[in-house]
Protein backbone atom coordinates (compact mmCIF):
# COMPACT_ATOMS: atom_id res chain seq x y z
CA UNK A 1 126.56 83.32 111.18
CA UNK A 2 129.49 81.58 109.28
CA UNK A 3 130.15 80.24 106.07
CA UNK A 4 128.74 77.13 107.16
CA UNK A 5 125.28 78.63 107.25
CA UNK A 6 125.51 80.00 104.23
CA UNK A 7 126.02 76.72 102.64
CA UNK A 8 123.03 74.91 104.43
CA UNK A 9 120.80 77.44 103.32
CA UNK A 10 122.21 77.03 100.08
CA UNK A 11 120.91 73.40 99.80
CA UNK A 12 117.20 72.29 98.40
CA UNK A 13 114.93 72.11 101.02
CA UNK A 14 113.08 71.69 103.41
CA UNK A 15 114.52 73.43 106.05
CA UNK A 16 113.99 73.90 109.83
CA UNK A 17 114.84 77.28 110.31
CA UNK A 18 114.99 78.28 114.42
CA UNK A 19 116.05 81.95 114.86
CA UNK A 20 115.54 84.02 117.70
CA UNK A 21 112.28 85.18 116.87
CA UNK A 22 110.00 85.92 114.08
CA UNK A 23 108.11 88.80 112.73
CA UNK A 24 104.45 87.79 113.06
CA UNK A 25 101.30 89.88 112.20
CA UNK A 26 100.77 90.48 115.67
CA UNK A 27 104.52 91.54 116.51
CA UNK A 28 107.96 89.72 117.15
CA UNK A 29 107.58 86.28 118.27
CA UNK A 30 110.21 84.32 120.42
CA UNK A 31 110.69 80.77 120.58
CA UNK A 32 109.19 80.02 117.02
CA UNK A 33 110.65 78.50 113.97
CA UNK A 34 109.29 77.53 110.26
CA UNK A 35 109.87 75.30 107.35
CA UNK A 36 110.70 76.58 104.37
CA UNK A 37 110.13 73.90 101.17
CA UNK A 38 111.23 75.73 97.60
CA UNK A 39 108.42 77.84 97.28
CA UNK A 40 106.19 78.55 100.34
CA UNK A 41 106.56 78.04 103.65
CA UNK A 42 104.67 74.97 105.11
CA UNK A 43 104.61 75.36 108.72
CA UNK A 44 104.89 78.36 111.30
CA UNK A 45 104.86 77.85 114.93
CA UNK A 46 106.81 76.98 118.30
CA UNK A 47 110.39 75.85 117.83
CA UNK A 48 109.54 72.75 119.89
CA UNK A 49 106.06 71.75 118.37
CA UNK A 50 108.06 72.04 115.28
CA UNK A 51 110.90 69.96 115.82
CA UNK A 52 108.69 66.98 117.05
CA UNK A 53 106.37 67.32 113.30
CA UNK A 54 109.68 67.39 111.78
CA UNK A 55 112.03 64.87 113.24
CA UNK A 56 113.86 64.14 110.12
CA UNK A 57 114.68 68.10 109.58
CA UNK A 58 118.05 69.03 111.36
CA UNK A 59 116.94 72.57 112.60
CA UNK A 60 119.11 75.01 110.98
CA UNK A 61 120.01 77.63 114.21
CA UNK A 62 119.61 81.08 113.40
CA UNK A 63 120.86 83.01 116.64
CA UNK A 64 120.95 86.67 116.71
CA UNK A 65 118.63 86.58 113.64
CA UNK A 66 114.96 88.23 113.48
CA UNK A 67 113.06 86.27 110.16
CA UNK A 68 110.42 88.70 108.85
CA UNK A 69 108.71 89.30 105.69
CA UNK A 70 110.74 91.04 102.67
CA UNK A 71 109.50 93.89 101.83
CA UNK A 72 107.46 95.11 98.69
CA UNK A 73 107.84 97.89 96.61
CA UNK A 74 104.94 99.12 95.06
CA UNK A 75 105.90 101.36 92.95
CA UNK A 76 109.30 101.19 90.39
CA UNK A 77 110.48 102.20 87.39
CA UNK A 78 113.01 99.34 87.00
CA UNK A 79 115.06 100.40 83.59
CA UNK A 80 115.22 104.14 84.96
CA UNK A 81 118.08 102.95 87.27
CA UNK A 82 121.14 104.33 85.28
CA UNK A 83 119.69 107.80 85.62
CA UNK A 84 118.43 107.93 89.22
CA UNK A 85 121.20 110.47 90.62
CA UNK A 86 120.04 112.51 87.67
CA UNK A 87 116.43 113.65 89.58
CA UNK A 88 118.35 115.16 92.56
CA UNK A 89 117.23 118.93 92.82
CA UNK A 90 114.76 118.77 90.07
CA UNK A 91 111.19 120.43 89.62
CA UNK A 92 108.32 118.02 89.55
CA UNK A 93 107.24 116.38 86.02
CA UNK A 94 110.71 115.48 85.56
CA UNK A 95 109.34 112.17 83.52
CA UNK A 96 109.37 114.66 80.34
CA UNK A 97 113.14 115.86 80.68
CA UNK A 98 114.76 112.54 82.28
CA UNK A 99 113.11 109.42 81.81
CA UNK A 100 111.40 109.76 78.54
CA UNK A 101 114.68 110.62 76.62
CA UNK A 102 117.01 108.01 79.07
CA UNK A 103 114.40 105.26 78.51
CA UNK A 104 114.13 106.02 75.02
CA UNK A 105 118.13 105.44 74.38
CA UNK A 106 118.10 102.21 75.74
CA UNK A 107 118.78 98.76 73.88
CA UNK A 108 118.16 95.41 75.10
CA UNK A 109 121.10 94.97 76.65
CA UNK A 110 120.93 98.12 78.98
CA UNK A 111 117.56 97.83 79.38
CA UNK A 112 117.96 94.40 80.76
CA UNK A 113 121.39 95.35 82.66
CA UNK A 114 119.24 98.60 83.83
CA UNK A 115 116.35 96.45 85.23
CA UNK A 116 118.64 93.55 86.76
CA UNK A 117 120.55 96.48 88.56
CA UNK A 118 117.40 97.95 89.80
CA UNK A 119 116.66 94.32 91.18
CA UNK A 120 120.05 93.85 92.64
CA UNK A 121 119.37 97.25 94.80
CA UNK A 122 116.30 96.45 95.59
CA UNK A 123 117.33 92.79 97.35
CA UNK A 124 120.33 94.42 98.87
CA UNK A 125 117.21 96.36 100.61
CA UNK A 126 115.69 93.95 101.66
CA UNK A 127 112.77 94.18 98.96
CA UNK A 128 112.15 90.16 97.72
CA UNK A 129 109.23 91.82 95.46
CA UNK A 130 109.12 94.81 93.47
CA UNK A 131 106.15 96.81 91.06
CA UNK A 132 107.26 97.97 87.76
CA UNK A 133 105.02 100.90 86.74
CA UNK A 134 106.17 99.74 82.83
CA UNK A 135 109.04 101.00 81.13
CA UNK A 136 108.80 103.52 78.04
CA UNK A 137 112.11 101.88 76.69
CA UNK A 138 111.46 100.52 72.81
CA UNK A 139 112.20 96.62 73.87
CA UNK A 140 109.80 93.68 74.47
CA UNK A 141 108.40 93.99 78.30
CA UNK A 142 109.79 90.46 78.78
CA UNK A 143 112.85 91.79 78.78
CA UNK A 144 112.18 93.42 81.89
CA UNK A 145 111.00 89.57 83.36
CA UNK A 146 113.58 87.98 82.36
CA UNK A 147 116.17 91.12 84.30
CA UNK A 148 114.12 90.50 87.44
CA UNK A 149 114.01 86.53 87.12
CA UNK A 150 117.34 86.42 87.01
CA UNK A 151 118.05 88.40 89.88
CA UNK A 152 115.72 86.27 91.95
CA UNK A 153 113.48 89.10 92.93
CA UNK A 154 109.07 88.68 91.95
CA UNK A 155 108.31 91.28 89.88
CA UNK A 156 104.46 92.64 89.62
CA UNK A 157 105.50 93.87 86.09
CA UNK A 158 103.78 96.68 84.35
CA UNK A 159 102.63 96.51 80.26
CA UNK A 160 102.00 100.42 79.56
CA UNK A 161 98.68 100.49 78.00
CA UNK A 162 98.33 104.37 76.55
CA UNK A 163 96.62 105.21 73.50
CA UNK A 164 95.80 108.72 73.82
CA UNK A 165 98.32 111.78 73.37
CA UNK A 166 98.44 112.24 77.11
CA UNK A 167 99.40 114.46 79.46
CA UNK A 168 100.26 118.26 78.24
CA UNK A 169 98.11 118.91 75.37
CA UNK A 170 101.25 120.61 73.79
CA UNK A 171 101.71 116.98 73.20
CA UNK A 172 105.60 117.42 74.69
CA UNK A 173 105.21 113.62 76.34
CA UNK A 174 103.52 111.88 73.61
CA UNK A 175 106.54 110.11 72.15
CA UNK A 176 106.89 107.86 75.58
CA UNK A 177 103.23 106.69 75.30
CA UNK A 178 103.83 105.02 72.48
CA UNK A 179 106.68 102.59 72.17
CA UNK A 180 107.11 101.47 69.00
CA UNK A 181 107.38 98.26 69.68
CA UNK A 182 104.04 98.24 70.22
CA UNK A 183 102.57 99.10 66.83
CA UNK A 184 102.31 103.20 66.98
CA UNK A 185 103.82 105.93 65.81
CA UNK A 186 104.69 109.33 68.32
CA UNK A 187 101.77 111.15 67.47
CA UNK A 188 99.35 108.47 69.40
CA UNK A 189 97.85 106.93 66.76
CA UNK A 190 98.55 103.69 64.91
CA UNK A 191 100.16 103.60 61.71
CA UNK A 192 98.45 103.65 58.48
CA UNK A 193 94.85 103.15 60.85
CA UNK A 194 91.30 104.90 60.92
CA UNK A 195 91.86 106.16 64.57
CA UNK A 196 92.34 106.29 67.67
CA UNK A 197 89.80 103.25 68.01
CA UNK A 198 91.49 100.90 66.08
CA UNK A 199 94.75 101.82 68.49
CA UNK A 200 92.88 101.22 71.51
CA UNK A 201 91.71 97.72 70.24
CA UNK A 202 95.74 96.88 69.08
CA UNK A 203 96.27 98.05 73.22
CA UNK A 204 93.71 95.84 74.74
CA UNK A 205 94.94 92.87 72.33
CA UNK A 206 98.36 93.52 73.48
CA UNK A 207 97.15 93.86 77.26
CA UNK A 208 95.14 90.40 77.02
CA UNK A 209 97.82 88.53 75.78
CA UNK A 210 100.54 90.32 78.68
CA UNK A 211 98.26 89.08 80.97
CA UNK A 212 98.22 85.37 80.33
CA UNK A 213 101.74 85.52 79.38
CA UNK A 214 102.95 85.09 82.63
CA UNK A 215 100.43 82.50 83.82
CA UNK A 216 102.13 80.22 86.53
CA UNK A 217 105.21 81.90 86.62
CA UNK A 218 106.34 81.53 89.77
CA UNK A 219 108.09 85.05 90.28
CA UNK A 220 106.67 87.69 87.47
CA UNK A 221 102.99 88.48 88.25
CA UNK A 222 101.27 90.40 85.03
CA UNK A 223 100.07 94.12 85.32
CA UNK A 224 98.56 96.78 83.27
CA UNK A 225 99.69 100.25 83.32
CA UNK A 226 98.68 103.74 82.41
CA UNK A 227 101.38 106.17 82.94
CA UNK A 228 98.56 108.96 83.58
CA UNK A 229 95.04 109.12 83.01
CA UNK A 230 95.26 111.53 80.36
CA UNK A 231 97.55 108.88 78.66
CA UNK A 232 94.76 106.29 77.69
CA UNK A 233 91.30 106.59 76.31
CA UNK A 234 88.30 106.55 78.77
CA UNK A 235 87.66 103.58 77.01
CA UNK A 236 90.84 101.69 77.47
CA UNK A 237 90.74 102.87 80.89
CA UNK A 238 87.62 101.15 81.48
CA UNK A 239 88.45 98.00 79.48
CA UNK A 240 92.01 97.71 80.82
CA UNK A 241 89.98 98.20 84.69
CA UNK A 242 87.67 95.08 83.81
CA UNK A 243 91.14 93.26 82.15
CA UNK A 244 92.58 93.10 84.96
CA UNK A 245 89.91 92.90 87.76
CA UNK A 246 89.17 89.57 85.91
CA UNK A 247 93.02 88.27 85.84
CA UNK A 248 93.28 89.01 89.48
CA UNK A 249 95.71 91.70 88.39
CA UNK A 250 96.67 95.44 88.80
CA UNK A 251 96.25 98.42 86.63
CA UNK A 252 98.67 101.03 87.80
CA UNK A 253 98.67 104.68 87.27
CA UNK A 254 100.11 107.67 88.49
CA UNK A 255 97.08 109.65 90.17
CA UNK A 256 96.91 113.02 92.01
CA UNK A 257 101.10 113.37 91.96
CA UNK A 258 101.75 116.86 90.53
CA UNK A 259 99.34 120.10 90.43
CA UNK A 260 99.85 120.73 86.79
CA UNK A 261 98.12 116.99 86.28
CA UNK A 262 95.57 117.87 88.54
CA UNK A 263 94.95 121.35 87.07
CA UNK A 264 94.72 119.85 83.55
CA UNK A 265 92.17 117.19 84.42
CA UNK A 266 90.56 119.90 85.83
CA UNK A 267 90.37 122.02 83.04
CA UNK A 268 89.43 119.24 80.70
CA UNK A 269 86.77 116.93 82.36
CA UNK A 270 85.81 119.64 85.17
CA UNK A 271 87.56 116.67 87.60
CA UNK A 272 90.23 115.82 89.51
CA UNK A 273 91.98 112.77 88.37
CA UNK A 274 90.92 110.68 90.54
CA UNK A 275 87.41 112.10 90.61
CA UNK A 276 87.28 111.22 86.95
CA UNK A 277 88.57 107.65 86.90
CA UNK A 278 85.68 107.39 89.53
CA UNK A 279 83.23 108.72 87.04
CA UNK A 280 84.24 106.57 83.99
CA UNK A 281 84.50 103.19 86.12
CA UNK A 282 88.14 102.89 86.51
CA UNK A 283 88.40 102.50 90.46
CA UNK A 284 88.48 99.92 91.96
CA UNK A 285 90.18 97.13 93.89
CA UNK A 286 92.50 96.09 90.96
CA UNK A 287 93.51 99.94 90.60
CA UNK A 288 96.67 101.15 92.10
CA UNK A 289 97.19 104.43 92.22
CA UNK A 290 100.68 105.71 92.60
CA UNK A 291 101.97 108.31 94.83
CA UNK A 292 98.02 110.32 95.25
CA UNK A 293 99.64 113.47 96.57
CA UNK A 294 97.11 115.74 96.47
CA UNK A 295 93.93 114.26 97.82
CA UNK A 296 90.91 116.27 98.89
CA UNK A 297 88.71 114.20 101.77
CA UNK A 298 86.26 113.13 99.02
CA UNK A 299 89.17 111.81 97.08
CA UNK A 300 89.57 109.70 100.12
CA UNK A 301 85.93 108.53 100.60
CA UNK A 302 86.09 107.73 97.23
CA UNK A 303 89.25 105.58 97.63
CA UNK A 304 87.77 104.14 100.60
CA UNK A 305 83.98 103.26 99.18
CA UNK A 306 85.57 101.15 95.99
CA UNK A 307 88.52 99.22 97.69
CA UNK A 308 91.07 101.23 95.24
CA UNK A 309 95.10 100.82 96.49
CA UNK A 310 97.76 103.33 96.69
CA UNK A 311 101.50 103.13 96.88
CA UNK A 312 102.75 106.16 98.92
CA UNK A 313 105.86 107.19 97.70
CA UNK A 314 107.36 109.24 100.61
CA UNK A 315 111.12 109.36 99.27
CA UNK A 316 109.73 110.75 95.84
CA UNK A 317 107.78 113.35 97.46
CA UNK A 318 111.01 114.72 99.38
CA UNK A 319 113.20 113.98 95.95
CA UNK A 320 110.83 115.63 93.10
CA UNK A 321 109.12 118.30 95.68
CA UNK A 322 105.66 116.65 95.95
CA UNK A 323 103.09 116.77 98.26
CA UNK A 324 103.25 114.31 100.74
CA UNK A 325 100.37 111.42 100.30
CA UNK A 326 98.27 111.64 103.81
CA UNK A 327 98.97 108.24 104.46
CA UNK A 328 98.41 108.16 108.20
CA UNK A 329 94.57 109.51 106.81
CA UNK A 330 94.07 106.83 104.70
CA UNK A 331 95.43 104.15 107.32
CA UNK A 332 92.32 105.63 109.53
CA UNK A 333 89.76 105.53 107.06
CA UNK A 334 90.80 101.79 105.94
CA UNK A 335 92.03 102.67 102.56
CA UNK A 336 94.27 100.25 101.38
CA UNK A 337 98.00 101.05 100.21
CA UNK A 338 101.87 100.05 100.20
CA UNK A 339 105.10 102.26 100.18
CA UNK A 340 107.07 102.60 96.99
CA UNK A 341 110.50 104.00 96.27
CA UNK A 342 109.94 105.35 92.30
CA UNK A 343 113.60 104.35 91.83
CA UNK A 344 114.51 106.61 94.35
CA UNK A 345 116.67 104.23 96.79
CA UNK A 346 116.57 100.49 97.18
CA UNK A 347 116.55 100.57 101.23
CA UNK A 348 113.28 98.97 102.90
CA UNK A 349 114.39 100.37 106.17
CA UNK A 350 115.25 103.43 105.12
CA UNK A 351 111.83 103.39 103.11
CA UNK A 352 109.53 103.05 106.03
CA UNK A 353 111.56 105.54 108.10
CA UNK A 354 111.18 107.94 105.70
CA UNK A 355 106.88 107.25 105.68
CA UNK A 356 106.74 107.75 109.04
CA UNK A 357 109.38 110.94 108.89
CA UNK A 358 107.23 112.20 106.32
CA UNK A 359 104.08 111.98 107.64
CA UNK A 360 105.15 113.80 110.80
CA UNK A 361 106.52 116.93 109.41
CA UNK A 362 103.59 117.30 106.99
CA UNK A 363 100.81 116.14 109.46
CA UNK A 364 102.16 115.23 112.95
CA UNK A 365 103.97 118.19 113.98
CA UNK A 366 100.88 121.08 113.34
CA UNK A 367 98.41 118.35 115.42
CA UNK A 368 100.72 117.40 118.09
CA UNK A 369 100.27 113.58 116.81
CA UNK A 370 103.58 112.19 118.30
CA UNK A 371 103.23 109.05 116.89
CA UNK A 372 101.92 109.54 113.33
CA UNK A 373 100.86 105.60 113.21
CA UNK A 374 103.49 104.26 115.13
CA UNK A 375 106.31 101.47 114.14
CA UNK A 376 104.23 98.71 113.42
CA UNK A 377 102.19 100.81 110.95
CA UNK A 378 104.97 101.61 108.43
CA UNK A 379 105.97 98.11 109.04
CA UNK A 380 102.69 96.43 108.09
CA UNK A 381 102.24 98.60 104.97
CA UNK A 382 105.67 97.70 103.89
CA UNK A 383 104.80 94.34 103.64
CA UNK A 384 101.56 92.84 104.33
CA UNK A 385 99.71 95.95 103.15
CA UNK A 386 101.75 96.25 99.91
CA UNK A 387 101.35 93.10 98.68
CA UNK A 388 97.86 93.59 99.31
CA UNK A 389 98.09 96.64 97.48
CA UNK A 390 99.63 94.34 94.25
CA UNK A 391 96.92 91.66 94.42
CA UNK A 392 99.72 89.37 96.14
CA UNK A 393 97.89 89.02 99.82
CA UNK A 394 97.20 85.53 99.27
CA UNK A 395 100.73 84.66 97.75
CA UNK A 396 103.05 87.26 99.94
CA UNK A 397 103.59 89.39 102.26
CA UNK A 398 102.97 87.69 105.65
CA UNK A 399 104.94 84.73 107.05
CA UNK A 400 102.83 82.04 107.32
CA UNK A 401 101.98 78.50 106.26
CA UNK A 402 100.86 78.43 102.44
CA UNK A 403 102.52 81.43 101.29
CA UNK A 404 105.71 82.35 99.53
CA UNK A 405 109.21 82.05 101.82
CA UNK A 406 109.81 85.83 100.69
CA UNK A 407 111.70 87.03 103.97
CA UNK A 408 114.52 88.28 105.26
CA UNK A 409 117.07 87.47 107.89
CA UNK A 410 118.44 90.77 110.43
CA UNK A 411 120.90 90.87 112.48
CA UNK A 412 119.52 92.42 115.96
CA UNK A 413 122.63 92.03 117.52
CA UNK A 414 124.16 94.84 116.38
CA UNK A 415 124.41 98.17 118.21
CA UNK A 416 121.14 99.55 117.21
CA UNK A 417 119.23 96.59 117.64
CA UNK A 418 120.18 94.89 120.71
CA UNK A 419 118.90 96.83 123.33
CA UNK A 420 115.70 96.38 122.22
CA UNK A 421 112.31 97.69 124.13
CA UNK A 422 110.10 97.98 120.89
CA UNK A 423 111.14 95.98 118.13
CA UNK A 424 109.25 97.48 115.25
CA UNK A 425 109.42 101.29 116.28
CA UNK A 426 113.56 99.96 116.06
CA UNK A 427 113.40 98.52 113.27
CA UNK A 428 112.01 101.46 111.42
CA UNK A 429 113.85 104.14 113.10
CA UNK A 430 117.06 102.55 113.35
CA UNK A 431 117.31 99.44 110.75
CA UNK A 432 118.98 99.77 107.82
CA UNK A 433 120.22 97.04 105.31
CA UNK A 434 123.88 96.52 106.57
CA UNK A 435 121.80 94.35 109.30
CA UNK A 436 120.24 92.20 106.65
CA UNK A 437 122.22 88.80 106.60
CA UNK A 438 119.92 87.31 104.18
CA UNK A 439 117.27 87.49 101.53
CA UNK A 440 114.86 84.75 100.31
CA UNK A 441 112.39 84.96 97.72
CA UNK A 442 110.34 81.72 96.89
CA UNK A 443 112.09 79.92 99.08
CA UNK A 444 115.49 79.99 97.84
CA UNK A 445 118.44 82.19 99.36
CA UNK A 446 119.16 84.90 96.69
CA UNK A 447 121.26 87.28 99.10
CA UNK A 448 123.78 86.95 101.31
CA UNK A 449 125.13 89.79 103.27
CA UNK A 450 124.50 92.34 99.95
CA UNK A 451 126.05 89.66 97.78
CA UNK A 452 123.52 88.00 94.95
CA UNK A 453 123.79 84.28 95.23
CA UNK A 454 124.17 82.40 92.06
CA UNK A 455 125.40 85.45 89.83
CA UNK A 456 128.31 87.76 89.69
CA UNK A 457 127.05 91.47 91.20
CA UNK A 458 130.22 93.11 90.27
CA UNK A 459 130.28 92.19 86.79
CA UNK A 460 127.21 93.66 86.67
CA UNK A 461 127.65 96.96 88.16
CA UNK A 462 130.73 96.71 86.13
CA UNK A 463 128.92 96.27 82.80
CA UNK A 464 126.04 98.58 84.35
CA UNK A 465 128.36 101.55 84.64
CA UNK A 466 129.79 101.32 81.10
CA UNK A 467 126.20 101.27 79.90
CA UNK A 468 124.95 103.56 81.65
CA UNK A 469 127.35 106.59 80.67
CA UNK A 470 126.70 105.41 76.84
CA UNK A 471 122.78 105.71 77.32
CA UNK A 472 122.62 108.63 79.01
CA UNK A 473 125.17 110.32 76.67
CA UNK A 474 122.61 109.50 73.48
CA UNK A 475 119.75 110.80 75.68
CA UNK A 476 118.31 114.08 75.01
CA UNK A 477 118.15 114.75 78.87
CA UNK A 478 117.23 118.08 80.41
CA UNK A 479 117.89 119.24 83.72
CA UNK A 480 117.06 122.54 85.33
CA UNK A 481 119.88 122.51 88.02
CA UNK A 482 123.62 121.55 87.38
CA UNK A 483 125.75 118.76 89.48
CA UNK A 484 126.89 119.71 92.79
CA UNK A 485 130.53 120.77 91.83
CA UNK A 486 129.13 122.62 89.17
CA UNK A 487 126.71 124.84 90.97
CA UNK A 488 129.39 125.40 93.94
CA UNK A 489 132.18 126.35 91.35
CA UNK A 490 129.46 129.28 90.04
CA UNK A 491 129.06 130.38 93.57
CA UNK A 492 132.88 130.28 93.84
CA UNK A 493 133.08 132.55 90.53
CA UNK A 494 130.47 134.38 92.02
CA UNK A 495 131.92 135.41 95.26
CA UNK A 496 135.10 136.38 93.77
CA UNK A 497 133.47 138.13 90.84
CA UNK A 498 131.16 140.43 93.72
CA UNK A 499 134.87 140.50 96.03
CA UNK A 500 137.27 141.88 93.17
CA UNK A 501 134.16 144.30 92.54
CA UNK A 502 134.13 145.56 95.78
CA UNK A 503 137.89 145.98 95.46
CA UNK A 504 138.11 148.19 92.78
């Protein structure tokens, strides 16, 4: 597609939009077309039928072009993006050595550059929404909205909700769940206060108001979020669990990711994470529950019996050396759940590759399970499922008449497309996001081929790099394992150190 294209996409609707077929629940679909007004889309169906309801619409031909749903991340960390490279080769629980100091050096500015580059990846990926988990940088959360609706991207966005010491009770990640924006100090407790009580009320006050803040905005949904369960009271847990359940929201946590977590639950409530957010109330259908590594099978019942969501993080697990989430498990038993990335990469393809690649080498290959769910499964969960998974089913996800024009347009012509005999297993296995041409996200074109529409990309990378180097220079960041070069110059020193040893 030319130029030409471009520009009549460009225009206010509505448009007639005919491409070679579209990705329906039920598979690839030839010989269909939609409208798209700005917004949803409001009609779905064969090219033909179309074209006679909409004689006044000049059909806009797409050929060579699959339309299907964008995809959803469920799980981000949107202002961590000038430090992603920095988790490569690290030990699990890497939150307390990277991201607490890197978030914690950033201003304003490079948190909103941070989160606007984290958006820009993620269209380039084909993602039109993404789920931040809440960032632990010490700037107003709207900040973060304002990154992501300027990008053109919807944004399920995340208002961290601790007030407990959390985590280690050595207390070394306390400092990240408070931000002081928000009215406490680093040892969990509001300033000049009777308690912890009064700081869970200041929480809930500041959770109530998130959530209405973003009434009837079109592209940034509200959220709660707990960065871990040992994070928050059991008491905000269960308050911030009815919050949201009321607002039609989310309440996102990280659940089951790392043994250490699991082993200090364990040795404080005689539970498993997830067992005790069962036992205090906090699952649920508004609960999402990111990455859930390690899951026993009554971790899964009990995921299954209250309607609580995950977001399976398969690139994390292979990144930070978790388990791997038993996703093709949960798809069985009906539990509901999306992929994420974590930050990791902003490549939907790539994304559900990896969840099926992942599932096979941890499940598949010791049962002889040669399809480990199949194409269409990864597929699904990357979109349908995880805006289910976000409380979005009714807005996103799916294309069809009434919901949001969030899609994307692929090339299939190219050489790992077009000799196609199963569409979605292709897709998965061999799509990747040099074949998107185009992303839209309400209805409007925001992408087009990896360029933002509307907004200079290169500046921002630009500006993004200069940033970046200053904030992660003022950050107080540990890492176990040394860059590349580094490590392969020690095992150059090494070699000639054990050689000139021989020698003599």
């Amino acid at each position: 597609m030319n130029q030409h294209t471009r520009e009549l996409l460009e225009r206010p609707g509505p448009h007639l939009l005919v491409p070679d077929a579209v990705l329906l629940p039920e598979g690839p679909a030839d010989g269909r077309a939609v409208v798209v007004a700005d917004g949803p889309f409001t009609a779905v169906g064969p090219a033909d039928e179309l074209r006679r309801r909409h004689p006044r619409l000049d059909p806009v031909r797409l050929p060579g072009q699959l339309l299907m749903p964008g995809f959803v991340d469920a799980h981000h960390h949107l202002t961590q993006s000038f430090g992603s490279a920095l988790a490569f080769g690290e030990p699990s629980e890497i939150f307390r050595r990277v991201w607490v100091p890197l978030e914690g050096s950033l201003d304003e500015e490079s948190a909103y550059v941070a989160a606007k580059l984290a958006a820009l990846e993620a269209l380039r990926g084909g993602f039109t929404t993404v789920a931040d988990a809440g960032t632990r940088a010490d700037v107003d959360v709207d900040v973060v909205a304002s990154a992501t609706r300027d990008a053109g991207i919807r944004c399920v966005l995340g208002l961290v909700c601790n007030d407990s010491g959390g985590g280690d009770p050595s207390g070394p990640d306390r400092a990240q769940a408070f931000p002081a924006r928000a009215g406490f100090d680093h040892t969990g407790s509001a300033p000049d206060s009777p308690g912890p009580c009064v700081a869970g009320r200041a929480v809930l006050d500041r959770a109530e108001k998130h959530l209405a803040r973003h009434e009837g905005d079109p592209l940034v949904h509200a959220s709660l979020a707990v960065t871990v369960p040992e994070a928050a009271t059991e008491e905000t847990l269960r308050r911030t669990a009815r919050l949201a359940a009321e607002a039609g929201a989310v309440v996102q946590i990280h659940v089951n990711e790392h043994l250490t977590a699991v082993e200090r639950s364990l040795v404080r409530h005689g539970l498993r994470p997830l067992e005790h957010l069962h036992a205090i109330g906090a699952l649920g259908p508004q609960l999402l529950a990111a990455h859930a590594t390690l899951l026993t099978p009554r971790e899964l019942t009990l995921l299954a019996g209250t309607g609580t969501a995950v977001s399976y993080n398969p690139v994390a697990s292979a990144w930070k050396g978790n388990a791997v989430a038993p996703a093709t498990a949960m798809a069985e038993r009906g539990i509901r759940f999306g992929l994420g990335t974590d930050g990791t990469r902003g490549d939907g393809f790539r994304l559900t590759d990896a969840a099926e690649f992942a599932q096979r080498l941890a499940y598949g290959l010791a049962t002889g399970d040669s399809s480990c769910g199949a194409g269409w499964t990864w597929l699904e969960h990357a979109t349908r499922g995880g805006a289910d998974a976000l409380g979005l089913g009714a807005r996103t996800g799916t294309i069809a008449p009434g919901l949001a024009a969030d899609f994307l347009l692929v090339d299939v012509t190219t050489p790992e497309l077009a000799l196609s005999w199963d569409l979605p297993w292709e897709l998965v296995r061999r799509g990747n996001r040099d074949q998107i041409t185009a992303v839209f996200v309400e209805g409007r074109l925001r992408l087009w081929r990896g360029r933002p529409v509307g907004w200079d990309g290169h500046a921002l990378v630009q500006r993004a790099a200069e940033l970046a180097h200053e904030a992660v220079g003022r950050a107080a960041i540990t890492r176990v394992h040394p860059t590349s070069t580094t490590a392969r110059e020690r095992e150059r020193n090494t070699a000639r150190e054990r050689e000139g040893s021989t020698a003599r």
